[in-house]
C-alpha atoms as a PDB file:
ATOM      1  CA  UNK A   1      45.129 160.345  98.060  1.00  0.00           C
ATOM      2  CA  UNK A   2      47.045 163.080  96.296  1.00  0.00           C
ATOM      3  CA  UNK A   3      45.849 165.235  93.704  1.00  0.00           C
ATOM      4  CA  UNK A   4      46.227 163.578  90.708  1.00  0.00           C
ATOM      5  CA  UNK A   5      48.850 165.986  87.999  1.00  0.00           C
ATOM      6  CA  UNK A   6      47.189 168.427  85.700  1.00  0.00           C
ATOM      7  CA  UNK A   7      48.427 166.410  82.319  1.00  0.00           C
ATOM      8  CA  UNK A   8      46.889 163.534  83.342  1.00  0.00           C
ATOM      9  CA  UNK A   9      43.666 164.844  84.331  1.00  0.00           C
ATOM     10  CA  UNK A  10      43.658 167.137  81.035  1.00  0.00           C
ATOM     11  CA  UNK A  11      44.394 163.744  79.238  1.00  0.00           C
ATOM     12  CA  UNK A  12      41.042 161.791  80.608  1.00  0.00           C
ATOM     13  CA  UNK A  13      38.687 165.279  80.236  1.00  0.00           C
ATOM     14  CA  UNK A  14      39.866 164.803  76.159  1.00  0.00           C
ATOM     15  CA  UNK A  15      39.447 161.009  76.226  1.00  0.00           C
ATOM     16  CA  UNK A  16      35.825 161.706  77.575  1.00  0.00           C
ATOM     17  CA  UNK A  17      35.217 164.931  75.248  1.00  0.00           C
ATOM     18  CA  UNK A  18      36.139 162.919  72.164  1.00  0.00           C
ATOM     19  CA  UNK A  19      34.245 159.560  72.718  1.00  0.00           C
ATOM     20  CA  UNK A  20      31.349 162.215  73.606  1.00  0.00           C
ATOM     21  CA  UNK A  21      31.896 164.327  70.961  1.00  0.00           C
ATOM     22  CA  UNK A  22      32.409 161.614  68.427  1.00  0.00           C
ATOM     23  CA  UNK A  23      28.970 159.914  69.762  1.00  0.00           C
ATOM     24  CA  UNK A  24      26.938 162.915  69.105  1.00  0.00           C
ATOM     25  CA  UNK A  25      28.639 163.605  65.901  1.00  0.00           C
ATOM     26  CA  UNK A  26      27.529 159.930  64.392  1.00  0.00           C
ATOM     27  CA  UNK A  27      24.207 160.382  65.829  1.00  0.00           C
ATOM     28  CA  UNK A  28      23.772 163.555  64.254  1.00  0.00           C
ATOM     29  CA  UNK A  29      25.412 163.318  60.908  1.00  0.00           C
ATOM     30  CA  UNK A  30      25.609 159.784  60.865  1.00  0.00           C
ATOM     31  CA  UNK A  31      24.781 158.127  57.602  1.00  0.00           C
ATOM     32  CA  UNK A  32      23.803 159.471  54.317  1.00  0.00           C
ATOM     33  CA  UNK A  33      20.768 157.637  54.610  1.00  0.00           C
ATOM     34  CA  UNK A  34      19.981 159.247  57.846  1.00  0.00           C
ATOM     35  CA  UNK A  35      20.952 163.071  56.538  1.00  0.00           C
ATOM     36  CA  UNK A  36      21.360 166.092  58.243  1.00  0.00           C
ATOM     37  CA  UNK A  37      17.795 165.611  60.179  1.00  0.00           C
ATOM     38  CA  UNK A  38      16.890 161.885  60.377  1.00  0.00           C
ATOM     39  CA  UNK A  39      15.811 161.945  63.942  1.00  0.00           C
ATOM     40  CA  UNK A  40      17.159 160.267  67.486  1.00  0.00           C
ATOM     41  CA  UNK A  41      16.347 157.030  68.583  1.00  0.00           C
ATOM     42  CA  UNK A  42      15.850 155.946  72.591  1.00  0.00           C
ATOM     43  CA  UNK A  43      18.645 154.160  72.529  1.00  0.00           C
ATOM     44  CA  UNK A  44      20.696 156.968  71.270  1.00  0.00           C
ATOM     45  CA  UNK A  45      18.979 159.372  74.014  1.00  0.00           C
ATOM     46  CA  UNK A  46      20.072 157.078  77.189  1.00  0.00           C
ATOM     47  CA  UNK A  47      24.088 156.526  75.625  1.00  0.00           C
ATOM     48  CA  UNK A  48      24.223 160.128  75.456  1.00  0.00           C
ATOM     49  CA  UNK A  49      22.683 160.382  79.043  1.00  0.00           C
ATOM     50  CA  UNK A  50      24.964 158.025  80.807  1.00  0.00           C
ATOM     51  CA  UNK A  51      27.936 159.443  78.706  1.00  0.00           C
ATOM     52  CA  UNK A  52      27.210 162.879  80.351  1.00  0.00           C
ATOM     53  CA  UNK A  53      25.911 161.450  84.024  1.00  0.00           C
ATOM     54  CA  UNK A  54      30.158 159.797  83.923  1.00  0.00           C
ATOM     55  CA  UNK A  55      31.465 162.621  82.383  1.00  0.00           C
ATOM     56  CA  UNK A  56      29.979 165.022  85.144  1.00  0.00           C
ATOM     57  CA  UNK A  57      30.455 162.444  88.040  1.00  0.00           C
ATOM     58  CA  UNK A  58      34.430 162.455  86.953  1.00  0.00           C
ATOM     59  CA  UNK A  59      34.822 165.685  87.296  1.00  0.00           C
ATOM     60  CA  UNK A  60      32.964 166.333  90.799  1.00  0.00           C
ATOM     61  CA  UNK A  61      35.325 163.455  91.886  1.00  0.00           C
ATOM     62  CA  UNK A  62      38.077 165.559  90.746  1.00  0.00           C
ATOM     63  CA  UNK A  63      37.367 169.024  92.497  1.00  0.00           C
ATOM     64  CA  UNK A  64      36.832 167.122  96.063  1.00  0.00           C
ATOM     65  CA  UNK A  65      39.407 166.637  98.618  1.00  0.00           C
ATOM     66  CA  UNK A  66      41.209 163.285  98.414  1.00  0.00           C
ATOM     67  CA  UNK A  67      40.372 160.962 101.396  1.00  0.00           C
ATOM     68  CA  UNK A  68      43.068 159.582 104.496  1.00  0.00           C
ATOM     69  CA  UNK A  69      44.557 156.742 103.096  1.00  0.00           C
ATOM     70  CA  UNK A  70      45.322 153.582 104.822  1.00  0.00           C
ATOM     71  CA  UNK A  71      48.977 154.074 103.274  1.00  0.00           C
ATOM     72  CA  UNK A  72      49.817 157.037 104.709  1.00  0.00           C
ATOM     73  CA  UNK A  73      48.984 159.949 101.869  1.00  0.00           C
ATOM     74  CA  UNK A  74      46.989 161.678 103.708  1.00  0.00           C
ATOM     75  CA  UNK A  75      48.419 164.574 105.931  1.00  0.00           C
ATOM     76  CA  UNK A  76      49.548 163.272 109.247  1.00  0.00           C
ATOM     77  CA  UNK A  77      47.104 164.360 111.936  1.00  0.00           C
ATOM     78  CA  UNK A  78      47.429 164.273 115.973  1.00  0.00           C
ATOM     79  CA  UNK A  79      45.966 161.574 118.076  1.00  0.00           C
ATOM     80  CA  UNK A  80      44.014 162.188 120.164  1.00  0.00           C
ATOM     81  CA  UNK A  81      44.234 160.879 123.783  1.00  0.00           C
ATOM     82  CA  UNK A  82      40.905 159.051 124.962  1.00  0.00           C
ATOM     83  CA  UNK A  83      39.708 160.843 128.057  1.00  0.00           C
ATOM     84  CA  UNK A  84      39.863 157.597 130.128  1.00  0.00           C
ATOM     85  CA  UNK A  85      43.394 157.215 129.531  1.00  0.00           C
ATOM     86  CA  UNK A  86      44.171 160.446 130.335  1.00  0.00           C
ATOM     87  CA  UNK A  87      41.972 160.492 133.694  1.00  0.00           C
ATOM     88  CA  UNK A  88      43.525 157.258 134.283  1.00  0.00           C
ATOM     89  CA  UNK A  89      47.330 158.818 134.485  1.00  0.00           C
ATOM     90  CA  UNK A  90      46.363 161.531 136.374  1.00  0.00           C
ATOM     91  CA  UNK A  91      44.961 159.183 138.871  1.00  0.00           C
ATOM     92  CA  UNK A  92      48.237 157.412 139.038  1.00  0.00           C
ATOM     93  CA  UNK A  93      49.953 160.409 139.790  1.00  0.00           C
ATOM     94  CA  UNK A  94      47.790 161.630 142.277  1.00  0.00           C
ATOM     95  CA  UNK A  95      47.527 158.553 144.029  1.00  0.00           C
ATOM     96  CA  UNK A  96      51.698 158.531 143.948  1.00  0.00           C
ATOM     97  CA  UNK A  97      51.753 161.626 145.676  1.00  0.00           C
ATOM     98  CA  UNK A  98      49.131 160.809 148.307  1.00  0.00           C
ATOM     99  CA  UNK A  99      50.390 157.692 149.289  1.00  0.00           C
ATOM    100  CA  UNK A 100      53.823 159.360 149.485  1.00  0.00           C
ATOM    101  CA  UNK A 101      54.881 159.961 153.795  1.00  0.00           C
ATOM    102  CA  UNK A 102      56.551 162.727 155.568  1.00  0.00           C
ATOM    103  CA  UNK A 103      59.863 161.030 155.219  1.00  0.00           C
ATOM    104  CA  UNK A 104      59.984 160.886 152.087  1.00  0.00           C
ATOM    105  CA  UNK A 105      58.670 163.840 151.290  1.00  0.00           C
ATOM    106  CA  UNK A 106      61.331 165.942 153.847  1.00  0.00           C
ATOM    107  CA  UNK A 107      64.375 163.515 151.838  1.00  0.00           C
ATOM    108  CA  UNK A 108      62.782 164.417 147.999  1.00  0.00           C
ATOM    109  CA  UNK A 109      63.121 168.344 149.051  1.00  0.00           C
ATOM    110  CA  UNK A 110      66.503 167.940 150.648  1.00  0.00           C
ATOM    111  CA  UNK A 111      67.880 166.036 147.404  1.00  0.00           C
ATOM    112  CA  UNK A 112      66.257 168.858 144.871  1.00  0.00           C
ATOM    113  CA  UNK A 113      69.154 171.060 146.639  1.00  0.00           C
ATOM    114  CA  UNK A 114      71.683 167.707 146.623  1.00  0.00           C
ATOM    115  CA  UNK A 115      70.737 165.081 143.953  1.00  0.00           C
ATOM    116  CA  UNK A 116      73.099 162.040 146.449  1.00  0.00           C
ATOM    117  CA  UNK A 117      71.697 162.709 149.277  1.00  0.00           C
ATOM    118  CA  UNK A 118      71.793 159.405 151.035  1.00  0.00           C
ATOM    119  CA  UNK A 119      69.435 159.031 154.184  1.00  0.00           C
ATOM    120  CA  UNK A 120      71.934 156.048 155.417  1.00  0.00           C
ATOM    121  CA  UNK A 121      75.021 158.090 154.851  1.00  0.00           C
ATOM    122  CA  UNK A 122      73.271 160.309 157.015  1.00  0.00           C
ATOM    123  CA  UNK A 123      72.879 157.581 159.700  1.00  0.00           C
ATOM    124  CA  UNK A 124      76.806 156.772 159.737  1.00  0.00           C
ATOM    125  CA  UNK A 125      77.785 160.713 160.018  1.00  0.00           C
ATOM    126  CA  UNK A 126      74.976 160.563 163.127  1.00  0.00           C
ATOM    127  CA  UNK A 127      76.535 157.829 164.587  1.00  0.00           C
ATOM    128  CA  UNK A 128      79.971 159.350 163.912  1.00  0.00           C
ATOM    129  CA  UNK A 129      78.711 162.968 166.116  1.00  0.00           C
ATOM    130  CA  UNK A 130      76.720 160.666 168.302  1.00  0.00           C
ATOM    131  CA  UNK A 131      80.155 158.745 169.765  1.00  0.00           C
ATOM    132  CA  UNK A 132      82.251 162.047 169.470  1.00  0.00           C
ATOM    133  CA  UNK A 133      80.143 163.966 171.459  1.00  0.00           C
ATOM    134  CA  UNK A 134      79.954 161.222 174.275  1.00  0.00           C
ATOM    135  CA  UNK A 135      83.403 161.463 175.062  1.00  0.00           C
ATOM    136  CA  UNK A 136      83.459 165.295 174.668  1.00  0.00           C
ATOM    137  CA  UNK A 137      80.795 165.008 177.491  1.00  0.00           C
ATOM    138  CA  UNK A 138      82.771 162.875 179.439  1.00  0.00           C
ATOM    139  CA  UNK A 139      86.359 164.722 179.439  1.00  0.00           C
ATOM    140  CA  UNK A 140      83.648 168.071 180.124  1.00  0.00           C
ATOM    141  CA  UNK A 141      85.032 169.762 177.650  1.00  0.00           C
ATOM    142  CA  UNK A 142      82.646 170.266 174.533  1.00  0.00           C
ATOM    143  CA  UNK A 143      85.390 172.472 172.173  1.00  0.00           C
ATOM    144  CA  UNK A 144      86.973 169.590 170.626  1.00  0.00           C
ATOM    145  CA  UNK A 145      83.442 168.892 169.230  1.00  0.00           C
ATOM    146  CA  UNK A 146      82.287 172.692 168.861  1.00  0.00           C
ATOM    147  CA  UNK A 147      82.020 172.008 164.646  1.00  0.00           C
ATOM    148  CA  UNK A 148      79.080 169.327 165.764  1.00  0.00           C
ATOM    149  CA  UNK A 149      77.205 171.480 167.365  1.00  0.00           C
ATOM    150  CA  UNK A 150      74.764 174.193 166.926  1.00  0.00           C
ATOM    151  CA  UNK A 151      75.741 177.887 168.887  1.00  0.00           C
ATOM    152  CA  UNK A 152      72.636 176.890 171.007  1.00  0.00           C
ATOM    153  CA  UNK A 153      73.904 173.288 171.631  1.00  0.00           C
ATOM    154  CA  UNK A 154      77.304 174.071 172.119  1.00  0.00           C
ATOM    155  CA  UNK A 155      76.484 176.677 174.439  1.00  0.00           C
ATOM    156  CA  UNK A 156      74.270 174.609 176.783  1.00  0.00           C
ATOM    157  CA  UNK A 157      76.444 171.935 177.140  1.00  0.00           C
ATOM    158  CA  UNK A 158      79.256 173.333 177.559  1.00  0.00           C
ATOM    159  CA  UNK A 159      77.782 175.340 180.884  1.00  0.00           C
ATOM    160  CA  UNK A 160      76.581 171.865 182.068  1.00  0.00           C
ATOM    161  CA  UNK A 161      79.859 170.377 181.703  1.00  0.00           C
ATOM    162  CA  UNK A 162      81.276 173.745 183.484  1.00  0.00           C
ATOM    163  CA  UNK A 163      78.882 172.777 186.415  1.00  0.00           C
ATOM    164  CA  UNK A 164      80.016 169.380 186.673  1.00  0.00           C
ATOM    165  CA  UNK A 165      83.724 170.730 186.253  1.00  0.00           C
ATOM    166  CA  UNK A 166      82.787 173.023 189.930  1.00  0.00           C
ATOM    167  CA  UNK A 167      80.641 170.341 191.883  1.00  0.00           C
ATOM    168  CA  UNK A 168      83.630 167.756 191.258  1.00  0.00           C
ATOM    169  CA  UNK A 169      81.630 165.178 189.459  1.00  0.00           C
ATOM    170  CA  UNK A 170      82.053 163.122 186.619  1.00  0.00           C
ATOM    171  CA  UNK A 171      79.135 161.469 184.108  1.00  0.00           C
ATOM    172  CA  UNK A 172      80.708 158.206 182.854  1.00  0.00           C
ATOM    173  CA  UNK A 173      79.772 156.979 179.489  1.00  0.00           C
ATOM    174  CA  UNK A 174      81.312 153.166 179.165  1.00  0.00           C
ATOM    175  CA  UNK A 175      80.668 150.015 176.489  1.00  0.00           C
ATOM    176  CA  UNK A 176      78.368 151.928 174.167  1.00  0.00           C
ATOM    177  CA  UNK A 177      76.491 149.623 172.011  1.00  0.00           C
ATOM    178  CA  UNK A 178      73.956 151.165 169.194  1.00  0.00           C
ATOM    179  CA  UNK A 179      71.837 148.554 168.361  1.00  0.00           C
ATOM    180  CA  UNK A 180      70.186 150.311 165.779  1.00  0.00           C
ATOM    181  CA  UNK A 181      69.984 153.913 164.220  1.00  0.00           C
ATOM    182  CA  UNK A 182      67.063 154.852 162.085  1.00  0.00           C
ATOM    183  CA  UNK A 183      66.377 158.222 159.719  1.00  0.00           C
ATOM    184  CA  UNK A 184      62.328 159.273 161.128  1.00  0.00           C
ATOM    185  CA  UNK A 185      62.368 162.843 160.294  1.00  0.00           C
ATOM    186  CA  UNK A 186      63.426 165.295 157.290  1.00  0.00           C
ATOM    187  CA  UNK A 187      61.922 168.674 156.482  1.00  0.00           C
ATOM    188  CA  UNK A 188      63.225 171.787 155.316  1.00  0.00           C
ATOM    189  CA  UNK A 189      62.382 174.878 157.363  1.00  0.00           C
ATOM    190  CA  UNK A 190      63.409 178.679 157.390  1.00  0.00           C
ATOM    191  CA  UNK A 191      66.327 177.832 154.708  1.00  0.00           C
ATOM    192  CA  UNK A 192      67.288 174.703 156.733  1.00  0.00           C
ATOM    193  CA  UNK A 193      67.558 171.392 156.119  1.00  0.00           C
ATOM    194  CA  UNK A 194      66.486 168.745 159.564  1.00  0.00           C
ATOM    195  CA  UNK A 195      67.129 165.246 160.050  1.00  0.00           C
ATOM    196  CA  UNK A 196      66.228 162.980 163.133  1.00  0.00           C
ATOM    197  CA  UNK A 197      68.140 159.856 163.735  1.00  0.00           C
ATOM    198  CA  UNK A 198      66.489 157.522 166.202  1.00  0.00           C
ATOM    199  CA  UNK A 199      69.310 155.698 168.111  1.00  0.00           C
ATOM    200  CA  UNK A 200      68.970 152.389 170.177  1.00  0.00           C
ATOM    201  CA  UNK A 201      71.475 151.546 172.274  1.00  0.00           C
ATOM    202  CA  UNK A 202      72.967 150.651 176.169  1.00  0.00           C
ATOM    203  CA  UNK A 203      75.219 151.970 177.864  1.00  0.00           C
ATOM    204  CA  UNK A 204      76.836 152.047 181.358  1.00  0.00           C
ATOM    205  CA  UNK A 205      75.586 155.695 182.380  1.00  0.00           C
ATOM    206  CA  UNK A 206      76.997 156.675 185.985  1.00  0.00           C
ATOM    207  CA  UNK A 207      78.549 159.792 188.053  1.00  0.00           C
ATOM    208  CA  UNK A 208      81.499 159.509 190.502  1.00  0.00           C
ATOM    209  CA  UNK A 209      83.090 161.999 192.915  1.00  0.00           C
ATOM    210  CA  UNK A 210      86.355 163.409 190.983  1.00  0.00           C
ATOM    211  CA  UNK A 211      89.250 162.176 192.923  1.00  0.00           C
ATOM    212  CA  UNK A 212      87.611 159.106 194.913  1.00  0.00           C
ATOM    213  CA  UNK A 213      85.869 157.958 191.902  1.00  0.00           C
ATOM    214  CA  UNK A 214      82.865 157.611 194.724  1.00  0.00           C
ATOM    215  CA  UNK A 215      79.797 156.516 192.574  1.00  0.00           C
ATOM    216  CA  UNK A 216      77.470 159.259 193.170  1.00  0.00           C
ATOM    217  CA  UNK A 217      74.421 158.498 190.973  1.00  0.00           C
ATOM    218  CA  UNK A 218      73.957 155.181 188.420  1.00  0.00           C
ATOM    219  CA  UNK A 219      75.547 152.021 187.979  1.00  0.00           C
ATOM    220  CA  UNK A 220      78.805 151.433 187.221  1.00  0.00           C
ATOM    221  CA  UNK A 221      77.715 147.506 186.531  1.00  0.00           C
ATOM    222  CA  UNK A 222      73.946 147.307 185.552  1.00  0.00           C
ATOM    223  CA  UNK A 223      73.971 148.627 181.399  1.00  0.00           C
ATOM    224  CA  UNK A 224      70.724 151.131 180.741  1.00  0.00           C
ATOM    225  CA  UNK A 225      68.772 150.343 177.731  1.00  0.00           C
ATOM    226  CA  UNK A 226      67.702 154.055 176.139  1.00  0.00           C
ATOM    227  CA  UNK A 227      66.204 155.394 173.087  1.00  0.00           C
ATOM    228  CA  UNK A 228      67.512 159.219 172.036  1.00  0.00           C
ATOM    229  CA  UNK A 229      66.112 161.071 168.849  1.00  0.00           C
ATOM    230  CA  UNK A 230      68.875 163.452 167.754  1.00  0.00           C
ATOM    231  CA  UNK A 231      68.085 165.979 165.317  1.00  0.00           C
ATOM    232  CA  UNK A 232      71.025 166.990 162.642  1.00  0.00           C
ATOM    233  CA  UNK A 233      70.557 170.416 160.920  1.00  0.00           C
ATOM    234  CA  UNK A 234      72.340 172.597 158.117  1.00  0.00           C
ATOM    235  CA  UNK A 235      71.826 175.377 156.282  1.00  0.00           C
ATOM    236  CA  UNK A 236      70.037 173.991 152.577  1.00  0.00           C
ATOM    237  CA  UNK A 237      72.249 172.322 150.195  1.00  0.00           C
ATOM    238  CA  UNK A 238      75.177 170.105 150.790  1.00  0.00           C
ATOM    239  CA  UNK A 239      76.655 171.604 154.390  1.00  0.00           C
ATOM    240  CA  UNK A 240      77.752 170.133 156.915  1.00  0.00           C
ATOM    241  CA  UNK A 241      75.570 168.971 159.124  1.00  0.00           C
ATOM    242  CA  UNK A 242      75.306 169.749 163.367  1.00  0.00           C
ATOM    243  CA  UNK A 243      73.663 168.997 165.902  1.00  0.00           C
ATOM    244  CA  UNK A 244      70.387 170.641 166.768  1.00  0.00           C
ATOM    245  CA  UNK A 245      68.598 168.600 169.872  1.00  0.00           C
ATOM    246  CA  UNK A 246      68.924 165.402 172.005  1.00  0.00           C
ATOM    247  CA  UNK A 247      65.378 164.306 172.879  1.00  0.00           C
ATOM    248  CA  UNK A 248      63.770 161.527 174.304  1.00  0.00           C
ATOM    249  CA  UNK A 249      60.252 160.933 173.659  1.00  0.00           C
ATOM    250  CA  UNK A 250      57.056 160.590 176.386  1.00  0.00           C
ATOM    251  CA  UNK A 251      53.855 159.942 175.892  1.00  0.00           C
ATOM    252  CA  UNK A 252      51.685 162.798 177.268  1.00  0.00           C
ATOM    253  CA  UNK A 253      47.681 161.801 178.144  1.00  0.00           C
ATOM    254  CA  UNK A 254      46.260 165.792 178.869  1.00  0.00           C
ATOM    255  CA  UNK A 255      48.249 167.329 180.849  1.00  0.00           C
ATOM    256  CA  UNK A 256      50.205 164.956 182.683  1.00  0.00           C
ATOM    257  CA  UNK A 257      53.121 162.255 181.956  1.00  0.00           C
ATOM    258  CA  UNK A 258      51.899 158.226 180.895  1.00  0.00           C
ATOM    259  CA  UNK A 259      53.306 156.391 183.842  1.00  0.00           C
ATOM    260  CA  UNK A 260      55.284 153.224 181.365  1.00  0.00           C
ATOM    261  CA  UNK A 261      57.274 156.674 180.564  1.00  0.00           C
ATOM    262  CA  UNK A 262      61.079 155.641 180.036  1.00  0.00           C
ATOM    263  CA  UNK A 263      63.531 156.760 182.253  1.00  0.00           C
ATOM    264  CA  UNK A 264      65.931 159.802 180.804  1.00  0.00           C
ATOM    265  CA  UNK A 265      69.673 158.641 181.258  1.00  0.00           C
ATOM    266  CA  UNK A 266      71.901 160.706 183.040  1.00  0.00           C
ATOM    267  CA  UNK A 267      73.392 163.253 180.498  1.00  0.00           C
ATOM    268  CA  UNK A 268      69.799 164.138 179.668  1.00  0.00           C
ATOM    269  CA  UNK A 269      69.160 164.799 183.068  1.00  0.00           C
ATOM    270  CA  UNK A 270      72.115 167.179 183.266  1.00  0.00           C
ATOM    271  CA  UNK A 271      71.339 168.590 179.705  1.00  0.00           C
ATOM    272  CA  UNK A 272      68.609 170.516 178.476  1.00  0.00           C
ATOM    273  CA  UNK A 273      68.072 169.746 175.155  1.00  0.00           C
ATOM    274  CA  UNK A 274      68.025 172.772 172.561  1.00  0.00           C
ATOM    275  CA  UNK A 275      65.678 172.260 169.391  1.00  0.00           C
ATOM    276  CA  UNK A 276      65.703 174.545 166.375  1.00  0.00           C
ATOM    277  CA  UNK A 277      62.065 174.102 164.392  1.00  0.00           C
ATOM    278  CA  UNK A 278      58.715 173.478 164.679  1.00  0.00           C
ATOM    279  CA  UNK A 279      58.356 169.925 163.753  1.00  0.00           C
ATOM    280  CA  UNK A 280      57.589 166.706 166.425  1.00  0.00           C
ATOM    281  CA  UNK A 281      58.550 163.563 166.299  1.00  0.00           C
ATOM    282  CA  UNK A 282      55.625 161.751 163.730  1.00  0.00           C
ATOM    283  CA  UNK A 283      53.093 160.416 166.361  1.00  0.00           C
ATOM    284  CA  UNK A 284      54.733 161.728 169.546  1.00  0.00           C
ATOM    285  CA  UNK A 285      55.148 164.843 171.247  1.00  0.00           C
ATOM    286  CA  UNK A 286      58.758 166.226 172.279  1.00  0.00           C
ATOM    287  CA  UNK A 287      59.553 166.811 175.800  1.00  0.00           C
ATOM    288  CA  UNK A 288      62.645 168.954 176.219  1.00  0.00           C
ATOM    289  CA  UNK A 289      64.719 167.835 179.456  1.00  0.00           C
ATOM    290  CA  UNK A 290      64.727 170.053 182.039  1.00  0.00           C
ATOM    291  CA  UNK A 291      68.265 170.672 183.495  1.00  0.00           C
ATOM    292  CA  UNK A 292      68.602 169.032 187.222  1.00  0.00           C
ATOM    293  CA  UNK A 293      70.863 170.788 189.916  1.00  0.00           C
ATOM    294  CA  UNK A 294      73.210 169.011 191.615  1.00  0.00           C
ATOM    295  CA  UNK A 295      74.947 165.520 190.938  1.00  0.00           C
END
């Protein structure tokens, strides 16, 4: 409670000096009868006692801080925060961040450098390179596509499809179907942002003899089922993005291959895949194909 204002506590101190004053002053002087002398009674002694035990117990009162008030006079103070409460959000947090995977943590670091990132937007501009680069491969001629393509990429596969140009041979890609395409991977590394797209699809994957269209290796009827991990990459921040490695993915017990290993279709087998970072597919280990000779 506030202070109460000097006039009003001068006011009460005079109330209480007069009745006081005026006691003493008829016990003292009171009466002719009594004169100047005529003694004090008990009674007199314990009114003048309690007058000066209130008197003194008003003015203590006065010189002591006023109390918090349930109305709000009192100064506002801080809350304090109860220590479980506290430990309790903390926990939250923590356990938010723990239970947070690789994915996406790699797609929360990409988007602090572009806020829309959009891991199935992603997808669509995979799929786009992914069917772009298939009939680049085909017509053995990667420039069309050079943009897609990483220096290293573009490099390798264009002296594959050089080789195939010389030995007369052509790798047929026909009725492409994706089943599925799937985001696995994103990290940032060396200033560079990485994304692997898992893609499911068939395809009928042969080579024929340029000019007799003699089926060399493959079937030209029989689709092959296959499941490719290509891994987009860009400098950080919204780029565009180009493609860093083809890879298919093996189990590997020690040192040697699992035998329920899946077979590598054709333009893997011609194409050795080029891969830009340190990361593996989560729970596998990469194999990068080794180029073949020959058709």
């Amino acid at each position: 409670m506030p202070q109460r204002s000097g006039w009003m506590g001068g006011l009460m101190g005079g109330i209480m000096g007069f009745a006081l004053g005026g006691l003493l002053g008829s016990l003292l002087f009171g009466g002719l009868g009594g004169g100047l002398f005529g003694g004090i009674g008990l009674l007199e002694i314990l009114l003048i006692g309690g007058l000066l035990y209130f008197a003194f117990s008003y003015m203590r009162r006065r010189q002591q801080p006023a109390p918090a008030s349930a109305y709000g006079y009192a100064p506002p103070q801080e809350r304090e925060t109860p220590s479980w409460q506290s430990e309790s959000r903390h926990g939250a947090t923590a356990t938010m961040v723990a239970s947070e995977n690789d994915l996406e943590r790699g797609i929360r670091h990409i988007r602090q450098m572009e806020s829309d990132f959009d891991p199935v937007r992603l997808s669509d501009t995979a799929s786009e390179v992914f069917f772009n680069i298939q009939a680049a491969w085909m017509a053995r001629n990667m420039e069309p596509v050079r943009h897609l393509l990483t220096p290293e990429m573009y490099e390798q596969m264009q002296k594959d499809c050089d080789r195939l140009r010389m030995e007369r041979c052509v790798n047929r890609l026909e009725n492409i179907a994706v089943r599925s395409t799937e985001v696995t991977e994103a990290w940032q590394e060396n200033g560079q942002d990485f994304m692997t797209v898992r893609f499911l699809a068939s395809l009928l994957d042969y080579t024929v003899e340029e000019g007799s269209n003699r089926v060399l290796e493959g079937s030209s009827t029989t689709p092959v089922k296959f499941e490719e991990y290509w891994t987009l990459t860009r400098p950080v921040g919204p780029n565009p993005w180009k493609l860093s490695a083809i890879q298919q993915t093996v189990d590997i017990i020690g040192d040697s291959v699992d035998s329920e290993h899946v077979e590598l279709r054709h333009m893997q087998k011609q194409t050795s895949c080029i891969f830009s970072g340190n990361r593996g597919h989560a729970g596998r280990v990469r194999v990068l194909v080794a180029r073949v000779p020959g058709c």
